[in-house]
Structure formats: C-alpha cells, structure tokens
PDB file of N, CA and C in Angstrom:
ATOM      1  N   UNK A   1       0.840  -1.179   0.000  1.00  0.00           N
ATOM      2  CA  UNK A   1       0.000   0.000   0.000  1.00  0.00           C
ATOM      3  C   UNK A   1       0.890   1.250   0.000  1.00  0.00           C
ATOM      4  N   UNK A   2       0.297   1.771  -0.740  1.00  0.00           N
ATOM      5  CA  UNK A   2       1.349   3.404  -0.950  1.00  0.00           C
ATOM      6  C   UNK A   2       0.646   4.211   0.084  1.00  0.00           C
ATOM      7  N   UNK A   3       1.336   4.786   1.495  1.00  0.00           N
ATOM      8  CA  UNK A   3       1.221   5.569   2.300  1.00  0.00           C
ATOM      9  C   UNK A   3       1.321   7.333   1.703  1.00  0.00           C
ATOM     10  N   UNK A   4       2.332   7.459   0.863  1.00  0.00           N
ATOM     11  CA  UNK A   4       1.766   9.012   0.483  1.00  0.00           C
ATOM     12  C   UNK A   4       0.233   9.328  -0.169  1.00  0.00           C
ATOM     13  N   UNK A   5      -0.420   8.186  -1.426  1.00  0.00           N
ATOM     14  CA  UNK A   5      -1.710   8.168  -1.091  1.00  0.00           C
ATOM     15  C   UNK A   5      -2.209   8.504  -0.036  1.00  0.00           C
ATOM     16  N   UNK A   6      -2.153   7.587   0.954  1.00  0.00           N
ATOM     17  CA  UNK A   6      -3.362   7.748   2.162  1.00  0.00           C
ATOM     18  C   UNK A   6      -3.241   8.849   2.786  1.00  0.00           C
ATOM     19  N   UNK A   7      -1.897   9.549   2.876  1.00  0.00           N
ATOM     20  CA  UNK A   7      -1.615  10.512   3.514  1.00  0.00           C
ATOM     21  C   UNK A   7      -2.201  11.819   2.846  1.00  0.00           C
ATOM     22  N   UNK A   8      -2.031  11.986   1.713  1.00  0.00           N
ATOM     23  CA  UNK A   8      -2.747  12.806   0.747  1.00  0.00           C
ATOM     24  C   UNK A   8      -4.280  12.968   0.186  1.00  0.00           C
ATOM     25  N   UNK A   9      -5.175  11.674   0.874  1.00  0.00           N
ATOM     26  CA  UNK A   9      -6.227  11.876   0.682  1.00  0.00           C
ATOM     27  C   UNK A   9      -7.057  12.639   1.984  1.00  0.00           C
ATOM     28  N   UNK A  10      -6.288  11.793   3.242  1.00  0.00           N
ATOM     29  CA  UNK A  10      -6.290  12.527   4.612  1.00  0.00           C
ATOM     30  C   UNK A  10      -6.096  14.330   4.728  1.00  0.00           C
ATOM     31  N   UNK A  11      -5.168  14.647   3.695  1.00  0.00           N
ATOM     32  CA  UNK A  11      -5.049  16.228   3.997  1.00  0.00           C
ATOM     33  C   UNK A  11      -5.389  16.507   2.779  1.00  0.00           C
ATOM     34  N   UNK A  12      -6.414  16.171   1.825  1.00  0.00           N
ATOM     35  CA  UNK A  12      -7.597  16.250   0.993  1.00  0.00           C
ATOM     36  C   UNK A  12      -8.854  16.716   1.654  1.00  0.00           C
ATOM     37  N   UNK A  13      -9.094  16.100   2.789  1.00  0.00           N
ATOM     38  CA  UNK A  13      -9.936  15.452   3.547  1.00  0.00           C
ATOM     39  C   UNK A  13     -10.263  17.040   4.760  1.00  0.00           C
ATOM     40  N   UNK A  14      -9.044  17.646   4.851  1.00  0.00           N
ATOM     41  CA  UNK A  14      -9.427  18.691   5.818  1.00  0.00           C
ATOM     42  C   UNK A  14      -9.114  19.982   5.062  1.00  0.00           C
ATOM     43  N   UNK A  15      -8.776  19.950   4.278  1.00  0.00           N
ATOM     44  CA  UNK A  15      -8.501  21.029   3.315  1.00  0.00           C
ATOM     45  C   UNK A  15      -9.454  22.527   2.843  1.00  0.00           C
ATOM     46  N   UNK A  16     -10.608  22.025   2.969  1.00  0.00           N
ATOM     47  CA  UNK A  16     -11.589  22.987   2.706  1.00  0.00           C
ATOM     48  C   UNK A  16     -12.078  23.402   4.108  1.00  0.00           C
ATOM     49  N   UNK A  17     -11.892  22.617   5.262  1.00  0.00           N
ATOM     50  CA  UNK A  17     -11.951  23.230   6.717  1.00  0.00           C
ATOM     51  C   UNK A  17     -10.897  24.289   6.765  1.00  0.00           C
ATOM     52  N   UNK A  18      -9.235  23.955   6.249  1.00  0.00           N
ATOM     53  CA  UNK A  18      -8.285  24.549   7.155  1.00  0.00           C
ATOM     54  C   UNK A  18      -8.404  26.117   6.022  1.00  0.00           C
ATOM     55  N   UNK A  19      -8.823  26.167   4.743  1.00  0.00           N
ATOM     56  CA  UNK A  19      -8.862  26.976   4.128  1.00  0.00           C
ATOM     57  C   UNK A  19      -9.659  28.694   4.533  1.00  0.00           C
ATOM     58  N   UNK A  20     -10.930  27.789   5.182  1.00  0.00           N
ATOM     59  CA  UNK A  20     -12.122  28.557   6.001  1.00  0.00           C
ATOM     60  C   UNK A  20     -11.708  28.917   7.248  1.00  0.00           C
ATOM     61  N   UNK A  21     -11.216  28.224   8.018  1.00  0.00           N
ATOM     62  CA  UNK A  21     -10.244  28.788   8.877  1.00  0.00           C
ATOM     63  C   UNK A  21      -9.480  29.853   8.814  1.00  0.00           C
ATOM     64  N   UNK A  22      -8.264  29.664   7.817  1.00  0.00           N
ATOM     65  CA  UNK A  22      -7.765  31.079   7.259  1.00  0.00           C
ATOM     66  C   UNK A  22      -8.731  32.304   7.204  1.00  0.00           C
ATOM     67  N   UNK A  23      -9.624  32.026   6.744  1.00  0.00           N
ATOM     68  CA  UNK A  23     -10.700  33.326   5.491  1.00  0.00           C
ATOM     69  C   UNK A  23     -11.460  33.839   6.593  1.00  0.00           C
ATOM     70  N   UNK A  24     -11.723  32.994   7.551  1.00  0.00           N
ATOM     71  CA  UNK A  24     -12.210  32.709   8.768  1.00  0.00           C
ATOM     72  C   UNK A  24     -11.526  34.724   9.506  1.00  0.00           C
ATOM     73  N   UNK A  25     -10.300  34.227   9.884  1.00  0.00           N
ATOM     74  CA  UNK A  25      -9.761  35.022  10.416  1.00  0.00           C
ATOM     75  C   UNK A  25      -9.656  36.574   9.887  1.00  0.00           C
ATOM     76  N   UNK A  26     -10.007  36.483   8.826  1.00  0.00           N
ATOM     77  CA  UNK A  26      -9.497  38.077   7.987  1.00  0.00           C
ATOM     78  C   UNK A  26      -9.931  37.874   6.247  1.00  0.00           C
ATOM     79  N   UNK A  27      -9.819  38.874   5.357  1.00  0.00           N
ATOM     80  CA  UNK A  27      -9.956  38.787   4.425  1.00  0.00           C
ATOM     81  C   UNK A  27      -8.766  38.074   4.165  1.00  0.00           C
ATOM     82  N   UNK A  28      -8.568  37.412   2.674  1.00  0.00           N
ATOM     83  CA  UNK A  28      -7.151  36.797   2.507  1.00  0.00           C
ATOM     84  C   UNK A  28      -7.237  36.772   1.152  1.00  0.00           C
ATOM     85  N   UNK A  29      -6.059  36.739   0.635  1.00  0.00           N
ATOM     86  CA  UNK A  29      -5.723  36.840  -0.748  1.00  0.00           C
ATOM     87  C   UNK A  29      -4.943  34.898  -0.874  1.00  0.00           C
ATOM     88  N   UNK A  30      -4.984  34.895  -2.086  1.00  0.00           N
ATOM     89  CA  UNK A  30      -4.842  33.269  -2.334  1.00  0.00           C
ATOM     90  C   UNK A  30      -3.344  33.185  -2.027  1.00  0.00           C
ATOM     91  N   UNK A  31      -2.122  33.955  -2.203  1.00  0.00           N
ATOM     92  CA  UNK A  31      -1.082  33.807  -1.907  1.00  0.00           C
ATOM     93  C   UNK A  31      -0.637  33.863  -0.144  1.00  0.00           C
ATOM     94  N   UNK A  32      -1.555  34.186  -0.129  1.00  0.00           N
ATOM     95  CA  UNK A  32      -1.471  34.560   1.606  1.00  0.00           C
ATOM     96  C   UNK A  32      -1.839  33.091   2.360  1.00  0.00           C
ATOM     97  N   UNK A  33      -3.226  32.830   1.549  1.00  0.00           N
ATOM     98  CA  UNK A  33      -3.604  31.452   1.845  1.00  0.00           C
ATOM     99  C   UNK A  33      -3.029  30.013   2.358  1.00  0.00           C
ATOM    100  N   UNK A  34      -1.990  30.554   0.908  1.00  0.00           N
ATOM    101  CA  UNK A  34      -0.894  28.935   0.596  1.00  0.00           C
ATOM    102  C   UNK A  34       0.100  29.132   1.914  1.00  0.00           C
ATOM    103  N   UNK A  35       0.775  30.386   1.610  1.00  0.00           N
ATOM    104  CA  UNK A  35       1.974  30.345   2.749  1.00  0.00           C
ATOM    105  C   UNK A  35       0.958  30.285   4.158  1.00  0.00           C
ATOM    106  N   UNK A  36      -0.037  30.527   4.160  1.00  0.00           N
ATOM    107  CA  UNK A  36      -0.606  29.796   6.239  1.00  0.00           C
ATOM    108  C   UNK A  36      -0.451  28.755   6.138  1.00  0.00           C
ATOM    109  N   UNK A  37      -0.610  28.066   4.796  1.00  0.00           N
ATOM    110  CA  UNK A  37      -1.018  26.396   5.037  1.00  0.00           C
ATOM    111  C   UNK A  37       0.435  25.786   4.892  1.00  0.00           C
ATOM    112  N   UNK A  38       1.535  26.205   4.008  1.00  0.00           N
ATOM    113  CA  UNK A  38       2.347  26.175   4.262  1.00  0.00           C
ATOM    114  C   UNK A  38       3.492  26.125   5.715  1.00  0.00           C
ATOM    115  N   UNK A  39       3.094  27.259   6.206  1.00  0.00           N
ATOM    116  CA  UNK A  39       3.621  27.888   7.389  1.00  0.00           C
ATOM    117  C   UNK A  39       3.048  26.562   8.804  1.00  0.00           C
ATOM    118  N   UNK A  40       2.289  25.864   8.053  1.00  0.00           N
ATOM    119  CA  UNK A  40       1.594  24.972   9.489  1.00  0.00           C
ATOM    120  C   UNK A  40       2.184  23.392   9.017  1.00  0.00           C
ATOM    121  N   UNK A  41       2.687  23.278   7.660  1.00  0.00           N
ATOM    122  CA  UNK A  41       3.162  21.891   7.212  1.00  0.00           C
ATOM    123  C   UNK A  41       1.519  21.642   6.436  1.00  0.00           C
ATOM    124  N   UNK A  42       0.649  22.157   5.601  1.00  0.00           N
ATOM    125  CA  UNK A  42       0.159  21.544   4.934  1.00  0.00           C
ATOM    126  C   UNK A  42       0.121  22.163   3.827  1.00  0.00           C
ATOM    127  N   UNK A  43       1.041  21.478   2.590  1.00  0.00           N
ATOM    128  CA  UNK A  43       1.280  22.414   1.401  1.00  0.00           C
ATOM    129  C   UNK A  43       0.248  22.254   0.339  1.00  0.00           C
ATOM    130  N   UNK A  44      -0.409  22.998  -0.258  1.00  0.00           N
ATOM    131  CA  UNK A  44      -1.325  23.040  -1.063  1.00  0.00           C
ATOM    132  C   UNK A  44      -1.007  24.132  -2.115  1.00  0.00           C
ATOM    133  N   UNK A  45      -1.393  23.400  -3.203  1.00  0.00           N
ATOM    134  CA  UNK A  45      -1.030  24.389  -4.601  1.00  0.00           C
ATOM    135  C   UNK A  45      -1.932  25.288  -5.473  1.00  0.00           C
ATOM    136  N   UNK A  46      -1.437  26.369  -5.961  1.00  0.00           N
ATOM    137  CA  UNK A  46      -2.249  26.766  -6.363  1.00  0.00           C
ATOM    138  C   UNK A  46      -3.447  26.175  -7.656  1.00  0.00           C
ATOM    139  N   UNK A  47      -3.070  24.783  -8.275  1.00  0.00           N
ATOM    140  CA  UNK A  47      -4.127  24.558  -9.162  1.00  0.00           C
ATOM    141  C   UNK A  47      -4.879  24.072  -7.860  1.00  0.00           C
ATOM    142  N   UNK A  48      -4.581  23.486  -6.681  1.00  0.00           N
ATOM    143  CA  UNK A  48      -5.544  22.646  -6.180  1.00  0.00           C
ATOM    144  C   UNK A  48      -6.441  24.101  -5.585  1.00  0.00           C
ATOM    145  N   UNK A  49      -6.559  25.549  -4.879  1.00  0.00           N
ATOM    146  CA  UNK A  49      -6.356  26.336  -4.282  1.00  0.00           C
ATOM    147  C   UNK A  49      -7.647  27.279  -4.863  1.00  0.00           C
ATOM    148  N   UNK A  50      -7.280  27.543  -6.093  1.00  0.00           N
ATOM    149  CA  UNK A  50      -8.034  28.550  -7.153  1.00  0.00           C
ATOM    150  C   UNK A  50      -9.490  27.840  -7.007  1.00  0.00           C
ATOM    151  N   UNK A  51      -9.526  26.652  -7.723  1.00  0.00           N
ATOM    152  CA  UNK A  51     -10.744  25.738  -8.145  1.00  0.00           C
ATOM    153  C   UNK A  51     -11.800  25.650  -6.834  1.00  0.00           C
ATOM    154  N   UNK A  52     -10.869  25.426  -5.479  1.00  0.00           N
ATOM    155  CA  UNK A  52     -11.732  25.251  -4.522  1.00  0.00           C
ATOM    156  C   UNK A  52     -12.292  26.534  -3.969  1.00  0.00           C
ATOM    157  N   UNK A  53     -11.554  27.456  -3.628  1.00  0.00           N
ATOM    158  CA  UNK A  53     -11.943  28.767  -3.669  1.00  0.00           C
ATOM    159  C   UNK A  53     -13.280  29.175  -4.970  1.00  0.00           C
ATOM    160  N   UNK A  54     -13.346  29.466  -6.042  1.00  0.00           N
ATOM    161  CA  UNK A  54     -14.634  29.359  -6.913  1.00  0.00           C
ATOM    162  C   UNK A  54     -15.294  28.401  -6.464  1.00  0.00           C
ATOM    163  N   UNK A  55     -15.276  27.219  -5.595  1.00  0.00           N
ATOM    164  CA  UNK A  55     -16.608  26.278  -5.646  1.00  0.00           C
ATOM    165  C   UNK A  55     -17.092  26.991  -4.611  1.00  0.00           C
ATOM    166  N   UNK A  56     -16.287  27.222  -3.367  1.00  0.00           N
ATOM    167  CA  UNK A  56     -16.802  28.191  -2.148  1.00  0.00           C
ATOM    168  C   UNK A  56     -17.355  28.891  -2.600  1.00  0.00           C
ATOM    169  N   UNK A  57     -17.090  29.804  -3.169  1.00  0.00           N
ATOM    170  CA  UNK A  57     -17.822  31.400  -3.285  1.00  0.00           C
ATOM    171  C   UNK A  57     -19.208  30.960  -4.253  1.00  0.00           C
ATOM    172  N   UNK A  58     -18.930  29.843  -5.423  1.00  0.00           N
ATOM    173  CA  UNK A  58     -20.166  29.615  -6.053  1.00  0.00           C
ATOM    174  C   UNK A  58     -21.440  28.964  -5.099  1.00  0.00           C
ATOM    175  N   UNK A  59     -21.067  28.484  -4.129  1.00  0.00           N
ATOM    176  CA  UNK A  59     -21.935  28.049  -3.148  1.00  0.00           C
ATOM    177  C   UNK A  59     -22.113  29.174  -2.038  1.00  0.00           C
ATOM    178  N   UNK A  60     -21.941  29.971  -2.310  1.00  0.00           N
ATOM    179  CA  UNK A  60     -21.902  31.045  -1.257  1.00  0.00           C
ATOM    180  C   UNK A  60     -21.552  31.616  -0.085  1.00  0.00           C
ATOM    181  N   UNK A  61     -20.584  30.667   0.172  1.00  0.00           N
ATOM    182  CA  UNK A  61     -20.024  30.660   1.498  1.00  0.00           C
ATOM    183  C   UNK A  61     -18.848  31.821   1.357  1.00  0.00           C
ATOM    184  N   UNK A  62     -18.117  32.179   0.338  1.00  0.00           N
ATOM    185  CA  UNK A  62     -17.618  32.906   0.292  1.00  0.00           C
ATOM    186  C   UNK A  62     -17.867  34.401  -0.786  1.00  0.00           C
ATOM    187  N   UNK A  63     -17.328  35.278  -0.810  1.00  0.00           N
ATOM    188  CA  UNK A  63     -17.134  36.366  -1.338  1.00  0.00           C
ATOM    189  C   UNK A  63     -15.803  36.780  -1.645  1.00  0.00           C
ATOM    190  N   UNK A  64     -15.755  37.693  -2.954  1.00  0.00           N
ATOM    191  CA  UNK A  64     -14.515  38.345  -2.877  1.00  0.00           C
ATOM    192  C   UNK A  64     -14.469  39.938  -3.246  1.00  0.00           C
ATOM    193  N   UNK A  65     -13.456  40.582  -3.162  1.00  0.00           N
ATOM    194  CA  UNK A  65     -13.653  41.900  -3.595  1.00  0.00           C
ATOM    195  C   UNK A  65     -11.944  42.271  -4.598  1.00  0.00           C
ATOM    196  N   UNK A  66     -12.179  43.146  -5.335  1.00  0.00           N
ATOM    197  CA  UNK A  66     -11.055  43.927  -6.347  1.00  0.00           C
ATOM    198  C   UNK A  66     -10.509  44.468  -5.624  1.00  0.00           C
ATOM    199  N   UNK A  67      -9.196  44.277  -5.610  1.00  0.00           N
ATOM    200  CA  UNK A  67      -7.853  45.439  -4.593  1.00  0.00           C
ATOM    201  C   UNK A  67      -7.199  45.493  -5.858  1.00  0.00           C
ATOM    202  N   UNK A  68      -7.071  47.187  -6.129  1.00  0.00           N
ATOM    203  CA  UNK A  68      -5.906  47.697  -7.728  1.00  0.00           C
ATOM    204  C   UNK A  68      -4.242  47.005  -6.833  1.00  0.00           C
ATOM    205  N   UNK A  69      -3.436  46.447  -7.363  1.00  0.00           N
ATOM    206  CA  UNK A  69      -2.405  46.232  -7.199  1.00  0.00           C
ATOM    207  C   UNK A  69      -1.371  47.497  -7.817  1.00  0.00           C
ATOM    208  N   UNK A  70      -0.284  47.589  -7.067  1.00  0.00           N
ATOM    209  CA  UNK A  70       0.393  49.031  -7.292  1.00  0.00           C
ATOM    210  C   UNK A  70       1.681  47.764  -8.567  1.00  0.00           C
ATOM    211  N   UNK A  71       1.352  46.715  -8.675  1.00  0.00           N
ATOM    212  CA  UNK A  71       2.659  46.221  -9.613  1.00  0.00           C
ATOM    213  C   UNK A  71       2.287  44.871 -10.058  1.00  0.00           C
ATOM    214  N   UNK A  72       0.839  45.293 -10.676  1.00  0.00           N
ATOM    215  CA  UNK A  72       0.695  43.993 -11.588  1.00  0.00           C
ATOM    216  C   UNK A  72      -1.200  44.543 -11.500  1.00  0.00           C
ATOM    217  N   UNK A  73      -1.525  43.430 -11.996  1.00  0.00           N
ATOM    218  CA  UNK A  73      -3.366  42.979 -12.067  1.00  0.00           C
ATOM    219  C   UNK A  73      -3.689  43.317 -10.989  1.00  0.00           C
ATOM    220  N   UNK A  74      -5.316  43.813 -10.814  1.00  0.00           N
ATOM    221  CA  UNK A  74      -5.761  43.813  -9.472  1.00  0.00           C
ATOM    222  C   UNK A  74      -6.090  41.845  -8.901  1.00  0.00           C
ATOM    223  N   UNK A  75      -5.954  42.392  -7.238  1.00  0.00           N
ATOM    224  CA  UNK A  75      -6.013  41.020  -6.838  1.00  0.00           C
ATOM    225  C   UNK A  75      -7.525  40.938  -6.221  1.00  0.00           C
ATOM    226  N   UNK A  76      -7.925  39.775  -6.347  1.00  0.00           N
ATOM    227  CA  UNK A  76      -9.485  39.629  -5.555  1.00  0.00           C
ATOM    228  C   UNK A  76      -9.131  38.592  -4.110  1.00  0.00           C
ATOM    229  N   UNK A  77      -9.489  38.903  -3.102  1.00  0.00           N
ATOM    230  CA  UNK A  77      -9.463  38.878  -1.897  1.00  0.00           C
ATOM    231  C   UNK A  77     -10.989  38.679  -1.125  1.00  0.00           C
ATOM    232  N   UNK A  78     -10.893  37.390  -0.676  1.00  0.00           N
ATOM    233  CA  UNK A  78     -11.607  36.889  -0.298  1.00  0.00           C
ATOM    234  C   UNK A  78     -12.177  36.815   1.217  1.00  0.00           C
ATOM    235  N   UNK A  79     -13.388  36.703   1.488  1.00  0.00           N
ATOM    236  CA  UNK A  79     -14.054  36.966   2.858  1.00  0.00           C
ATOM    237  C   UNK A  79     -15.302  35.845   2.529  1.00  0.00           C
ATOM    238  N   UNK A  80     -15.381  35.606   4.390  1.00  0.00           N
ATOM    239  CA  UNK A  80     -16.738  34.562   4.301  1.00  0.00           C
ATOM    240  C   UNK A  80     -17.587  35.608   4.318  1.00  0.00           C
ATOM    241  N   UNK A  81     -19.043  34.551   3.557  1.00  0.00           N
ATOM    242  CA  UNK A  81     -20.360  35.490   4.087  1.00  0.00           C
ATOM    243  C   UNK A  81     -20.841  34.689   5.181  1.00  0.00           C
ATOM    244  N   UNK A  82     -22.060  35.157   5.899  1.00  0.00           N
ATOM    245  CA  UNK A  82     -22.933  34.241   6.763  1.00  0.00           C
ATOM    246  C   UNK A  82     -22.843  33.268   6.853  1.00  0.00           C
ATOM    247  N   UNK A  83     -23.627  32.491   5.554  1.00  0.00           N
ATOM    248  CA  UNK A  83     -23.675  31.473   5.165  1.00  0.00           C
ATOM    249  C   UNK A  83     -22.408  30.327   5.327  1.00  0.00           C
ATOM    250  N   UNK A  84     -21.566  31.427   4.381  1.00  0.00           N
ATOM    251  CA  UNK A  84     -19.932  30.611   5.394  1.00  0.00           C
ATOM    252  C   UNK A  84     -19.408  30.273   6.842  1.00  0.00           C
ATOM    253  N   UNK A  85     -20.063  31.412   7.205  1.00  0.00           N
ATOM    254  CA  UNK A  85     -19.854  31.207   8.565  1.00  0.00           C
ATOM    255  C   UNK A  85     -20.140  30.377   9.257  1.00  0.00           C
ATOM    256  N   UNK A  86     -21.948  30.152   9.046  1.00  0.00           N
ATOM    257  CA  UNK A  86     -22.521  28.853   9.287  1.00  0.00           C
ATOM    258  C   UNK A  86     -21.942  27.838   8.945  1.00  0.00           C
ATOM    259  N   UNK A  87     -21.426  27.518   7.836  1.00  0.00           N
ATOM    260  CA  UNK A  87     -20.965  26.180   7.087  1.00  0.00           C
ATOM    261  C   UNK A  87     -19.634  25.997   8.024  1.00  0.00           C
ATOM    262  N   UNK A  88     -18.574  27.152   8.129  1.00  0.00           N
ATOM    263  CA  UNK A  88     -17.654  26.779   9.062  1.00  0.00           C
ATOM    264  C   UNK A  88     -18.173  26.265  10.388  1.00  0.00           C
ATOM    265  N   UNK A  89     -19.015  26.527  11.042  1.00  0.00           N
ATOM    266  CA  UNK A  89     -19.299  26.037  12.122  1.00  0.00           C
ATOM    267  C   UNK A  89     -19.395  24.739  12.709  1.00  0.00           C
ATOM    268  N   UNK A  90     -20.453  24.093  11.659  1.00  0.00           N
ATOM    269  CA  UNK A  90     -20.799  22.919  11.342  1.00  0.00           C
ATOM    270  C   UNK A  90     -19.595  22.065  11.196  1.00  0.00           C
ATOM    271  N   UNK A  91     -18.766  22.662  10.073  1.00  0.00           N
ATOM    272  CA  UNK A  91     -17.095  21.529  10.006  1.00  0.00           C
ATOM    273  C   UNK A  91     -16.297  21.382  11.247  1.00  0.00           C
ATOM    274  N   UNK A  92     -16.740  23.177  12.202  1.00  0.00           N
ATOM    275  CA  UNK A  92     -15.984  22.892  13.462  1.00  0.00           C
ATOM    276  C   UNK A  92     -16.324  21.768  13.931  1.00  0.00           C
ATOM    277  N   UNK A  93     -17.603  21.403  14.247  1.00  0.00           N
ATOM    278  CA  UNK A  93     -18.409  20.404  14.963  1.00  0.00           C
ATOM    279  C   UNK A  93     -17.614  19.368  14.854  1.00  0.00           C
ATOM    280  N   UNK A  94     -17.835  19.174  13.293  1.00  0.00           N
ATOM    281  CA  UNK A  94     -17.925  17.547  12.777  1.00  0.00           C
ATOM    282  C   UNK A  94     -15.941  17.281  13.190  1.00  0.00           C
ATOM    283  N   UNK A  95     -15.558  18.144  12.688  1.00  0.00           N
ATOM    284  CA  UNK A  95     -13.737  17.955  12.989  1.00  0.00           C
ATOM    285  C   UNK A  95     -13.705  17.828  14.712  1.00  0.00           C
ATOM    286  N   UNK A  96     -14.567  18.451  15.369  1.00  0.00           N
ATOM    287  CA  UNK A  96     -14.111  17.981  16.924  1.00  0.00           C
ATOM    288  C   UNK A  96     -14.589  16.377  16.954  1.00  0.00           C
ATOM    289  N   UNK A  97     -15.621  16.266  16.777  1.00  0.00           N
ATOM    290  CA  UNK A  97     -16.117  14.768  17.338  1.00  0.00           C
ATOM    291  C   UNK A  97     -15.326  14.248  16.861  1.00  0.00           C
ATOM    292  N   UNK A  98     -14.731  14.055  15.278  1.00  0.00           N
ATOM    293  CA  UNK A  98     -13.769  13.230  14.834  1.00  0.00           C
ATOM    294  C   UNK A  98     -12.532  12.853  15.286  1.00  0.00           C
ATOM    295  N   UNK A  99     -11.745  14.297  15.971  1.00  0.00           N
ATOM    296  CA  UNK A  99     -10.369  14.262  16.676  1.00  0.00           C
ATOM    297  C   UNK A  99     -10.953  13.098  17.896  1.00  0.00           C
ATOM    298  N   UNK A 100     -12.095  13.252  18.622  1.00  0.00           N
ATOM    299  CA  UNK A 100     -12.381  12.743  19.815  1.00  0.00           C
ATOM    300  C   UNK A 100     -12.264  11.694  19.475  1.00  0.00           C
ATOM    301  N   UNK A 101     -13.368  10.809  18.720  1.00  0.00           N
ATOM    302  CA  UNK A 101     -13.695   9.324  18.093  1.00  0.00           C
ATOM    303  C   UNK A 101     -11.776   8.688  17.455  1.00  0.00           C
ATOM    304  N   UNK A 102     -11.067   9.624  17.233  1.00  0.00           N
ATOM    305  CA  UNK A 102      -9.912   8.884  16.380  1.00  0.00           C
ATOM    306  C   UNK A 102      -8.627   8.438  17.449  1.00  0.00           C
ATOM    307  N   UNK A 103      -8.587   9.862  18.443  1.00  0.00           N
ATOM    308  CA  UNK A 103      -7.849   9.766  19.398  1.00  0.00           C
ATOM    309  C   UNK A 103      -8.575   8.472  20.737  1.00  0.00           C
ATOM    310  N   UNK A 104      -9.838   8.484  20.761  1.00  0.00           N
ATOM    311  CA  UNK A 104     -10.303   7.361  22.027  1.00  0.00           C
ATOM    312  C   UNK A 104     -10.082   6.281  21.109  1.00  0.00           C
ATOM    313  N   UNK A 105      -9.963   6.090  19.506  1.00  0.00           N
ATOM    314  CA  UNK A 105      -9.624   5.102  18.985  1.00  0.00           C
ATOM    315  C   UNK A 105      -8.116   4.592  19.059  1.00  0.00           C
ATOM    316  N   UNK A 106      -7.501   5.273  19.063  1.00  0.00           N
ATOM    317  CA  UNK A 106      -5.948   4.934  19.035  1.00  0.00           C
ATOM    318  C   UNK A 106      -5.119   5.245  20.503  1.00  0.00           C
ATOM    319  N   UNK A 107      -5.995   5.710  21.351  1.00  0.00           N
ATOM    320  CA  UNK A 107      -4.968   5.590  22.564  1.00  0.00           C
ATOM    321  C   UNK A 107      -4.955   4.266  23.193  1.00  0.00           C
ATOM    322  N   UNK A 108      -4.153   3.795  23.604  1.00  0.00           N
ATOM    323  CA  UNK A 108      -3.250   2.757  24.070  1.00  0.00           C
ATOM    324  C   UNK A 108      -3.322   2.888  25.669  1.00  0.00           C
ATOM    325  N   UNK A 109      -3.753   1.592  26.175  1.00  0.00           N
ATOM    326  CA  UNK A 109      -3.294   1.449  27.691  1.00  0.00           C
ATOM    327  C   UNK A 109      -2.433   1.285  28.112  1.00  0.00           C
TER     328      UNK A 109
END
C-alpha cells in the first residue's frame, strides 16, 4: 500500500476546513492562503487552491472583492459570508467529534 496516497487523501480530507479557517480570520488573498497552510506543514497548490476557492464562493459561502495592485493585475481577496460562517461552524463540529472518536480510537493502555 502506498502511504503518500493515504496521507494525501487525509489532507484532501481537511482542506476545505483549514482553508475557512484562514478566510475565517481576515480577508485573505490566495497567496497569503498557501503560505498559512504552508507555514503549518500543509502544502497546497495553487491549481488545487483557485478551483476550490470558486466552488466556495459559487456556493456562497464565500465572497470576494477587487484590490488595484500598485505592480501587476488587481487582486481579488476573499471573505466569508454568513452562510460561510454557518458552514464553518458545522465543520468545526464535525472535525471535533472526529479528533475525539480517532484519538479514544488509538490511545493505548
């Protein structure tokens, strides 16, 4: 069995939580994005990054707005709406019970 698979479907798996998290905290621009997830050991690229970001916002959880850049294209910068907010909530939920259920699964007497 190939372990970078499993390992890669696992941080597949929380990816659109840890993203909302970020966006969570502040508006964020997609480069800003990568280096948090980066900065914590979970590297994610920008093809994977862009695509999921548009499914967010097409579902409404997110928004973005035009910032003129002083040295290139303007950048769009992203914020939750409500709706996101709500939806983050819910993943909080479901990601706690899970840490609980995985850790009472694997601790050892």
């Amino acid at each position: 069995m190939n372990i970078d698979n499993t390992q890669s479907q696992m941080r597949k798996g929380v990816l659109e939580f840890c993203i909302l998290a970020i966006i969570r905290q502040g508006e964020a621009y997609p480069s800003d994005i990568i280096e948090k997830m980066k900065a914590a050991g979970l590297h994610v690229l920008e093809g994977t990054l862009y695509p999921l970001l548009t499914r967010l916002k097409n579902a409404g959880l997110l928004k973005y707005r035009w910032v003129e850049s002083p040295s290139g294209p303007p950048r769009k910068y992203f914020s939750m709406t409500p709706e996101g907010e709500a939806f983050y909530h819910m993943l909080e939920e479901t990601w706690k019970e899970m840490v609980t259920a995985v850790n009472q699964l694997t601790q050892t007497d």
